[in-house]
N, C-alpha and C. Protein backbone atom coordinates (compact mmCIF):
# COMPACT_ATOMS: atom_id res chain seq x y z
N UNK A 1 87.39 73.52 151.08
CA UNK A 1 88.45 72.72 150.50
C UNK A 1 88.13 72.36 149.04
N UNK A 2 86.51 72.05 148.83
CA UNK A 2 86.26 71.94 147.22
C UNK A 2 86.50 72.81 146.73
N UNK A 3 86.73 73.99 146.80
CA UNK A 3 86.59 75.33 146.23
C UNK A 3 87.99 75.54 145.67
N UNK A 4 88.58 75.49 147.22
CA UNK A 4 90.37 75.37 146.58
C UNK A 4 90.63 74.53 145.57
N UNK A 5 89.90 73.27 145.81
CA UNK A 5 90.88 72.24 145.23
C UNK A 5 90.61 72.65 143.32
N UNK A 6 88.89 72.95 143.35
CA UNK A 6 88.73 73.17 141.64
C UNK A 6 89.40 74.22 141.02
N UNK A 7 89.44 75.83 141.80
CA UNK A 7 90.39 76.70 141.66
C UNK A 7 91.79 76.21 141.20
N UNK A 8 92.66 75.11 141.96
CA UNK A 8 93.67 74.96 141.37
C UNK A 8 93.60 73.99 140.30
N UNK A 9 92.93 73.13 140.15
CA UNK A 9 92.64 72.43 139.05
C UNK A 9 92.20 72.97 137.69
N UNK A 10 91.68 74.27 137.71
CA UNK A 10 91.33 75.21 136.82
C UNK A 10 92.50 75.71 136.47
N UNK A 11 93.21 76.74 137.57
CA UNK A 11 94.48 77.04 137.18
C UNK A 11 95.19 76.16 136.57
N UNK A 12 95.33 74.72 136.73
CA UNK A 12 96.38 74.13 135.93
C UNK A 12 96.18 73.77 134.54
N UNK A 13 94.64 73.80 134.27
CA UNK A 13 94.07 73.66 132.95
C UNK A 13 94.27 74.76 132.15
N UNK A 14 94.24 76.00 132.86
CA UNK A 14 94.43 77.64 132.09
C UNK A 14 96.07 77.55 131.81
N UNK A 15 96.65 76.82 132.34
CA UNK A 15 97.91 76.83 132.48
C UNK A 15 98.96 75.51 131.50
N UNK A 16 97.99 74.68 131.04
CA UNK A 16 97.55 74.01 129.72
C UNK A 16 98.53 72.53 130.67
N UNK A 17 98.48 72.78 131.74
CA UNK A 17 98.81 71.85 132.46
C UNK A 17 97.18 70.26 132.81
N UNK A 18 97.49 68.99 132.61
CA UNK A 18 96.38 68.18 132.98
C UNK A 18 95.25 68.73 131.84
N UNK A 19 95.68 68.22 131.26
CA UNK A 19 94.38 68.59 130.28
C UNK A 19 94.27 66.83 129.41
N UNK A 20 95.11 66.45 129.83
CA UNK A 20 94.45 64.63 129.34
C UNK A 20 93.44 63.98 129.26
N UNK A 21 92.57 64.83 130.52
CA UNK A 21 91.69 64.04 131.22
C UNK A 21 90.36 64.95 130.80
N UNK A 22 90.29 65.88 129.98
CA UNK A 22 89.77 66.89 129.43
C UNK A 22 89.10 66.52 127.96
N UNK A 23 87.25 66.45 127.70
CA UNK A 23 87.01 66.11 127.04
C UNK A 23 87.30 67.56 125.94
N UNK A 24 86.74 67.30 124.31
CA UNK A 24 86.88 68.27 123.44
C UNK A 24 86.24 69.48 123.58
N UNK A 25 85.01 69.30 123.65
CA UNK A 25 83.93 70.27 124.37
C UNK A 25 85.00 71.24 125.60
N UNK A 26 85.42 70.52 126.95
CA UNK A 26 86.05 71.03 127.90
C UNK A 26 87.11 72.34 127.78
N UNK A 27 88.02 71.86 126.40
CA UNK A 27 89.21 72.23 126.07
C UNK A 27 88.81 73.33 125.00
N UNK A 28 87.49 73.05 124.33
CA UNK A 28 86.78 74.29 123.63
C UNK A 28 86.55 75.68 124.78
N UNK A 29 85.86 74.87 125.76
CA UNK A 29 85.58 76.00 126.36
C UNK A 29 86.72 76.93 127.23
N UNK A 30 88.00 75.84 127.66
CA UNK A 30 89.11 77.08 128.25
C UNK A 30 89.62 78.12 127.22
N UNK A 31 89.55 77.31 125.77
CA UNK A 31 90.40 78.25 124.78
C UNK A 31 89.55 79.19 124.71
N UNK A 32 87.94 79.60 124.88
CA UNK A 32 86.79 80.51 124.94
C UNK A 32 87.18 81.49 126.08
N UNK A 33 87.36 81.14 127.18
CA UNK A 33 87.63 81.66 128.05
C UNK A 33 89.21 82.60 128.15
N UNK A 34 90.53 81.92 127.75
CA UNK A 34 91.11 82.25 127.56
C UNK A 34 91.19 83.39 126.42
N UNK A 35 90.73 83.26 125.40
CA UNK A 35 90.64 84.33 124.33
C UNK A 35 89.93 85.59 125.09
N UNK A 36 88.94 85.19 125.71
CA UNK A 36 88.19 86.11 126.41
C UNK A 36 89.06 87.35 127.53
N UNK A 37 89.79 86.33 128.08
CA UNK A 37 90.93 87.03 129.21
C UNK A 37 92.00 87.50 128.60
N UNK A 38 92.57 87.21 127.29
CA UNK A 38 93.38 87.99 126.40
C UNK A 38 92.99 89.40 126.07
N UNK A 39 91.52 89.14 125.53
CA UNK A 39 91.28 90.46 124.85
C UNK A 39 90.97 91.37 125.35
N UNK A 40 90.50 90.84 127.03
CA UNK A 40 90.35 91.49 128.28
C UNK A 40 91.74 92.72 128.72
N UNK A 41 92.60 91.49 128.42
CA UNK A 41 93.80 92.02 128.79
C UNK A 41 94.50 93.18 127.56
N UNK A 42 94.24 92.35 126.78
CA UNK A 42 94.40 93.96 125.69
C UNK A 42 94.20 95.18 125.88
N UNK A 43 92.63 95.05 125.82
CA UNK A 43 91.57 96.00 126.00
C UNK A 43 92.46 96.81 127.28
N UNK A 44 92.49 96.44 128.51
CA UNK A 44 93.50 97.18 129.37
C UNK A 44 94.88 98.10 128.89
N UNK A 45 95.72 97.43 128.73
CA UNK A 45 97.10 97.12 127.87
C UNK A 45 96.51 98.74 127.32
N UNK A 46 96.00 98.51 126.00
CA UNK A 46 95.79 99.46 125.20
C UNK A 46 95.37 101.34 126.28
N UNK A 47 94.00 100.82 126.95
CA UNK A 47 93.54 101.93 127.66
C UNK A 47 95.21 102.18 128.40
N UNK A 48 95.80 101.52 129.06
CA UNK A 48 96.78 102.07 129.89
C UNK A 48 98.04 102.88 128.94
N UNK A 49 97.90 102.05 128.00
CA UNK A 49 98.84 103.11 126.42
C UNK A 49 98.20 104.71 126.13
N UNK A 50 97.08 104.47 126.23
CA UNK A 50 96.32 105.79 125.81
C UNK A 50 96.57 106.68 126.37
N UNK A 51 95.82 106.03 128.23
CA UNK A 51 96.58 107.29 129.50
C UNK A 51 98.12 107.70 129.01
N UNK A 52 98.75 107.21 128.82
CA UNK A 52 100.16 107.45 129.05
C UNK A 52 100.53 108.57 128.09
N UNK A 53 100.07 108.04 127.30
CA UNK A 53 100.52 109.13 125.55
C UNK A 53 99.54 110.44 126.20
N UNK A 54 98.55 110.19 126.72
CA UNK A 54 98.07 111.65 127.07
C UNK A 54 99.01 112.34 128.09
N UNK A 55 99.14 111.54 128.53
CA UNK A 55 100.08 112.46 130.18
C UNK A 55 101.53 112.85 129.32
N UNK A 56 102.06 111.94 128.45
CA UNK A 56 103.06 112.52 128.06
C UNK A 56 103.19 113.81 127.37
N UNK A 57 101.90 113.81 126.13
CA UNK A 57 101.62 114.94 125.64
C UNK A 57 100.94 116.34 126.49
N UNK A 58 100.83 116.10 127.99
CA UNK A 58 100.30 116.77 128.82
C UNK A 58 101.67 117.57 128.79
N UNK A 59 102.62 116.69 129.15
CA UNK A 59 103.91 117.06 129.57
C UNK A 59 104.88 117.65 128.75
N UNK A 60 104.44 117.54 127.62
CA UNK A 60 105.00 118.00 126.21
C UNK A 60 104.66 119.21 126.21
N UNK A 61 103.66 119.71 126.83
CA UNK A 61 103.22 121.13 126.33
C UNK A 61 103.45 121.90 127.37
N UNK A 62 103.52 121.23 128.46
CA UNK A 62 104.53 121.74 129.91
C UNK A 62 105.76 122.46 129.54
N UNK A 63 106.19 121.50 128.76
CA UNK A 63 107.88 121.37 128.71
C UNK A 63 108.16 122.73 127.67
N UNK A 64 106.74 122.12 126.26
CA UNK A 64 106.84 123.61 125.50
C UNK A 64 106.88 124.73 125.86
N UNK A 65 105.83 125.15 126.88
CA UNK A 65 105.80 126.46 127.25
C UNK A 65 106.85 126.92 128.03
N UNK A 66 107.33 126.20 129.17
CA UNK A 66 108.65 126.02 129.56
C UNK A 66 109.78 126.68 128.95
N UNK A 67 110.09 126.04 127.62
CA UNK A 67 111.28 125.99 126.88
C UNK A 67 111.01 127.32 126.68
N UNK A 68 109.74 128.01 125.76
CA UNK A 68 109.74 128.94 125.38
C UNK A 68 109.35 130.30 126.43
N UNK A 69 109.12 129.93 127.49
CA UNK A 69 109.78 131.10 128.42
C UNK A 69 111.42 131.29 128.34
N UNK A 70 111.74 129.96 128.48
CA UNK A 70 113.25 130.39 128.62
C UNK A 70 113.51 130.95 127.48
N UNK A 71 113.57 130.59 126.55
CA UNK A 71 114.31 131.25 124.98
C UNK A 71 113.57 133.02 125.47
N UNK A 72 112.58 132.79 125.53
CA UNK A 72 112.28 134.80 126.00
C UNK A 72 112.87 135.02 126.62
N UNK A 73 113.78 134.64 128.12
CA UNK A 73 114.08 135.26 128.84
C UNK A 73 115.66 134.91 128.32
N UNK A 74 116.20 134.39 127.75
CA UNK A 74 117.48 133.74 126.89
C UNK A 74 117.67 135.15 126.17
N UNK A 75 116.83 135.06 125.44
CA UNK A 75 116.80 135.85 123.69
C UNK A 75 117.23 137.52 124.62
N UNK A 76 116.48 137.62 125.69
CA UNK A 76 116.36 139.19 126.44
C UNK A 76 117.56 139.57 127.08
N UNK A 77 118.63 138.64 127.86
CA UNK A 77 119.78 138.31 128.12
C UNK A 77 120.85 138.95 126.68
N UNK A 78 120.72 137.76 125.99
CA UNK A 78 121.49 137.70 125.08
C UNK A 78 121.55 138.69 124.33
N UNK A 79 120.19 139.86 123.90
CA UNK A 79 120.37 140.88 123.16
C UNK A 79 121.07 142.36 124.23
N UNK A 80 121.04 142.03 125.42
CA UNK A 80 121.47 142.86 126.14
C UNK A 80 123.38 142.54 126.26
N UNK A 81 123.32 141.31 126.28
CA UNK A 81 124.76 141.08 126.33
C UNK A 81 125.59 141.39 125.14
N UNK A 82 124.98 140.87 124.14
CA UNK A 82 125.67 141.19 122.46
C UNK A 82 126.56 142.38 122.19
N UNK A 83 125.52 143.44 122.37
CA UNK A 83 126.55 144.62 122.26
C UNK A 83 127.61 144.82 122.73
N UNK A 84 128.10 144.34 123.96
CA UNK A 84 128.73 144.64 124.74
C UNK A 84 130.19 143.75 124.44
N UNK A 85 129.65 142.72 124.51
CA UNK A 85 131.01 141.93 123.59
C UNK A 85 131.44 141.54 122.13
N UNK A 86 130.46 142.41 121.81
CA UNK A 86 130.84 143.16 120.17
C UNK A 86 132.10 144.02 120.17
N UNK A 87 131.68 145.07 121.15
CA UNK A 87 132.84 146.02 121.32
C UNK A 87 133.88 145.57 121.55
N UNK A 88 134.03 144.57 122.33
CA UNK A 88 135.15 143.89 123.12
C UNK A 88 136.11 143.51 121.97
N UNK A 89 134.97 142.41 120.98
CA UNK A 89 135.98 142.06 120.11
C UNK A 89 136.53 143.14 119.45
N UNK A 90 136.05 143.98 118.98
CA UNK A 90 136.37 145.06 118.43
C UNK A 90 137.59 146.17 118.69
N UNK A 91 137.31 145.77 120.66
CA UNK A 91 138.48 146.44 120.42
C UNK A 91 139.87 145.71 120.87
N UNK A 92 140.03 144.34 121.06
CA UNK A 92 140.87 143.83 120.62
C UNK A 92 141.97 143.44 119.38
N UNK A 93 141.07 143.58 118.30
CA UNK A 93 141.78 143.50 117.09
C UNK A 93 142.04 145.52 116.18
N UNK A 94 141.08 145.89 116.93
CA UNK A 94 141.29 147.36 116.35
C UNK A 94 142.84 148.13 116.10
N UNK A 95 143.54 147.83 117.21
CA UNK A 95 144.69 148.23 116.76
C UNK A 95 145.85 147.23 116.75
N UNK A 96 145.72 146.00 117.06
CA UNK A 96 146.72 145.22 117.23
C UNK A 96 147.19 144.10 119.11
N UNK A 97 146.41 145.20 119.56
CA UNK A 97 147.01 144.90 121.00
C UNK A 97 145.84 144.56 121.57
N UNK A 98 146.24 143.57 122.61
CA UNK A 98 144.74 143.17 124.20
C UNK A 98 144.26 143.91 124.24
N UNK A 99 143.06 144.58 124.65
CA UNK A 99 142.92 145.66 125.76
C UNK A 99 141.91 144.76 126.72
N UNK A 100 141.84 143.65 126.84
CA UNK A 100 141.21 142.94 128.10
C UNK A 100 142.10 142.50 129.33
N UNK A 101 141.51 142.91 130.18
CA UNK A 101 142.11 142.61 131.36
C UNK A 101 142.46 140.95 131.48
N UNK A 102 142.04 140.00 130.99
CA UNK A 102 141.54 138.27 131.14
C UNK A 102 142.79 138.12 130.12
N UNK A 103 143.98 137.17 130.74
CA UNK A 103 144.44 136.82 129.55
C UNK A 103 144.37 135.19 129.40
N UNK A 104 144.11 134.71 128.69
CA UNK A 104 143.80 133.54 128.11
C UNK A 104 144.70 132.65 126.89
N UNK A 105 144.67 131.55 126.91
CA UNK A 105 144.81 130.69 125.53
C UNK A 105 144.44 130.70 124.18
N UNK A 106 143.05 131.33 124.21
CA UNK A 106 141.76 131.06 123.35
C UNK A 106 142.05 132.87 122.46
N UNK A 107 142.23 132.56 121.46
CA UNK A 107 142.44 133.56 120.36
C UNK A 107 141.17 133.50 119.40
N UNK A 108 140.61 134.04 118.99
CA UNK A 108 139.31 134.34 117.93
C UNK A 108 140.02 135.47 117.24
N UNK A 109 139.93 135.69 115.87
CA UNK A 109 140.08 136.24 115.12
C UNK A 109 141.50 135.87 114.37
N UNK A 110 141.88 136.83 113.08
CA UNK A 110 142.89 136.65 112.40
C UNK A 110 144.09 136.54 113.24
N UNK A 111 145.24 135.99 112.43
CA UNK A 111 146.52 135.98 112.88
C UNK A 111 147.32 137.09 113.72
N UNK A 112 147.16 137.52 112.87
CA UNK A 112 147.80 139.04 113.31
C UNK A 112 147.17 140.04 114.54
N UNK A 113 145.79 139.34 114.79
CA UNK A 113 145.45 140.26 115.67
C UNK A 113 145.73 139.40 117.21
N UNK A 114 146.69 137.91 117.26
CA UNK A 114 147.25 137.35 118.23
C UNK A 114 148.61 138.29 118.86
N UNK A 115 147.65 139.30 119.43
CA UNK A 115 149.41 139.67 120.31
C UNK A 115 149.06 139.48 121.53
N UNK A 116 149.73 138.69 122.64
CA UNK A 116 149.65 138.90 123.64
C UNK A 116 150.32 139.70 124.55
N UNK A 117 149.58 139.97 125.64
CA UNK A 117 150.43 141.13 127.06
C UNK A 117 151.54 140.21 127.42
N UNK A 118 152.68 141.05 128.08
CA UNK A 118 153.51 139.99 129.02
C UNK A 118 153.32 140.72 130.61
């Protein structure tokens, strides 16, 4: 029961609660203590900042290599597809008329090369 009772009596002093009864010396030594458990707590604080920025930058380079598979396998796609709807446009406006089966809203190119099928 002594144990409890100074424990909370401590707590209420850390807690800047009852401190009336607290000589100068006394009140020296919580602010000692307290500074102590601050910088304690920093000191944590900080290490747990550190982990983090590492794991993120872990994950950063995850994500890099990642990305840049995809753009390879993007870029390998896309140069295979290109040609193909090169022609397309090409031969839509070549003489005037559709020649796609898809008819649509969406016009690309000059005026004149807007004719649609009926």
């Amino acid at each position: 029961m002594k144990k409890i009772e100074f424990l909370e009596t401590s707590k209420r002093k850390f807690l800047g609660e009852g401190l009336q009864s607290c000589t100068l010396q006394e009140v020296q030594q919580i602010e000692k203590q307290l500074e102590r458990s601050v910088s304690t707590i920093r000191a944590r604080k900080l290490q747990v900042f550190k982990e983090q920025v590492e794991r993120l930058k872990e994950k950063e380079k995850i994500l890099a290599a990642e990305n840049a598979k995809l753009r390879e396998k993007f870029g390998g796609l896309q140069q295979r597809e290109t040609p193909s709807v090169e022609k397309e446009g090409e031969a839509l406006c070549t003489d005037g008329s559709e020649k796609s089966d898809v008819e649509t809203e969406l016009f690309i190119g000059p005026p004149e090369c807007r004719v649609r099928r009926l």
